[in-house]
Protein backbone atom coordinates (compact mmCIF):
# COMPACT_ATOMS: atom_id res chain seq x y z
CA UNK A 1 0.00 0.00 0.00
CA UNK A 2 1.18 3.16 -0.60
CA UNK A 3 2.35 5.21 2.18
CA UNK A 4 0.03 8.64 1.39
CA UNK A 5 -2.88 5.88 0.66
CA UNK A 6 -4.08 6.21 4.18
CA UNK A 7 -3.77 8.64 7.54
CA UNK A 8 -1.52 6.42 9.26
CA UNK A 9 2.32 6.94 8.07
CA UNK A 10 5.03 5.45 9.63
CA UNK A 11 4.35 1.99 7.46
CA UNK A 12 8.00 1.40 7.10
CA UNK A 13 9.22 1.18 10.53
CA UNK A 14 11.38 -1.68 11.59
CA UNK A 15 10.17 -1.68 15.08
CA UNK A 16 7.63 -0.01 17.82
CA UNK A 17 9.27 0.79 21.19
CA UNK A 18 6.61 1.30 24.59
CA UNK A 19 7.62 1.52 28.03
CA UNK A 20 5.73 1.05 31.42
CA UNK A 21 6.50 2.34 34.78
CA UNK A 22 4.64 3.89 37.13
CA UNK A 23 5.54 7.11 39.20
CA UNK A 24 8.01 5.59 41.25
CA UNK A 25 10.33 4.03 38.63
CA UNK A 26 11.10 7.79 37.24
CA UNK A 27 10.29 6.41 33.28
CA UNK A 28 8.20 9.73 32.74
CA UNK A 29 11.51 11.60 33.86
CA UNK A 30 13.65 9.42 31.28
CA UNK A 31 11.20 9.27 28.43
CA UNK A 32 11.75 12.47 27.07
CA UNK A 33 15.45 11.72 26.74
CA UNK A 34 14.50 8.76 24.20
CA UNK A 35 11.96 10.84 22.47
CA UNK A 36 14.49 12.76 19.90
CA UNK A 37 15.92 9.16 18.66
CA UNK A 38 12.63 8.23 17.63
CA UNK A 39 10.61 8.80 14.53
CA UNK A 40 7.01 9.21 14.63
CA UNK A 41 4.17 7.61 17.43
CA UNK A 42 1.28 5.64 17.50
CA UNK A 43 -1.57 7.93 19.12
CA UNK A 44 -3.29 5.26 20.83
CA UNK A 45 0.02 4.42 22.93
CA UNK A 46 1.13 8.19 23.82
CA UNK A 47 0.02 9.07 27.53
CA UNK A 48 0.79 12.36 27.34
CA UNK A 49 -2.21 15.12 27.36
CA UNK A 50 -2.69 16.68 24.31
CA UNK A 51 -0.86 14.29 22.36
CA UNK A 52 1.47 15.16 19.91
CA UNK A 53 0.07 15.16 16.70
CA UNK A 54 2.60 16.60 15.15
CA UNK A 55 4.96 13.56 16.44
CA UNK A 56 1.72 10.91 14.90
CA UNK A 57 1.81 11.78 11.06
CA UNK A 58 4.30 12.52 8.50
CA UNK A 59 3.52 16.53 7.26
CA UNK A 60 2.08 15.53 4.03
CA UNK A 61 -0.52 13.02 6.19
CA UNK A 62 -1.15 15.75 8.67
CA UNK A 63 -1.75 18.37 6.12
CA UNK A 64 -4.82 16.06 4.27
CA UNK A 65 -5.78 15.51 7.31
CA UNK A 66 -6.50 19.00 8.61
CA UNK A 67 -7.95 19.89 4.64
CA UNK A 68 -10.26 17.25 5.32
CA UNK A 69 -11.27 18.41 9.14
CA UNK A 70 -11.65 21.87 7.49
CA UNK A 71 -14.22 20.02 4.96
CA UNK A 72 -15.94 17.88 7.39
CA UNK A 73 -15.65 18.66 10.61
CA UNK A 74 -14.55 22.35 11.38
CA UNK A 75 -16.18 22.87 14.60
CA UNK A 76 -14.23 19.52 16.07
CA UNK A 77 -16.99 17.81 16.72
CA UNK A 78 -15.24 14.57 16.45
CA UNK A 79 -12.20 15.10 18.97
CA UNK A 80 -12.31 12.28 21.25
CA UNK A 81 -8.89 10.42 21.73
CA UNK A 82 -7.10 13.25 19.84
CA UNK A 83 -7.63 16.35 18.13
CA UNK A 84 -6.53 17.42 15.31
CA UNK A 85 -6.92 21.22 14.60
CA UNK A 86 -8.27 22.43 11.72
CA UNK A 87 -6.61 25.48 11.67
CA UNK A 88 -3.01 23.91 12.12
């Protein structure tokens, strides 16, 4: 499949790395080191609130996406999980 066929972009990756700690064993303290070696995230795995869409899809993806939440949906009526903004 082509890798601007769908939203999801990061089709070529090798591997997905995820972590789980809790307060105590200091990984939200040491996960931001990692973050800058990686490329891209799967939304449904990032804890952090607002998640980073910017981090989810590839520009090209991202852009489509917000032309098509300007089309659809530009109130955000469908921003459960994650929003995307319109506006950019």
């Amino acid at each position: 499949m082509p890798a601007d066929a769908t939203a999801y972009g990061w089709r070529e990756a090798g591997f997905s790395v995820s972590a789980f700690g809790s307060v105590r064993s200091g990984l939200d303290e040491r996960w931001p080191r990692l973050v800058p070696f990686f490329e891209g995230m799967y939304l449904s795995f990032e804890s952090t609130m607002p998640p980073p869409v910017e981090r989810a899809f590839p520009p090209a993806h991202l852009r489509r996406l917000r032309e098509l939440k300007r089309r659809y949906d530009p109130t955000g009526l469908f921003r459960d999980n994650f929003f995307i903004d319109p506006a950019g």
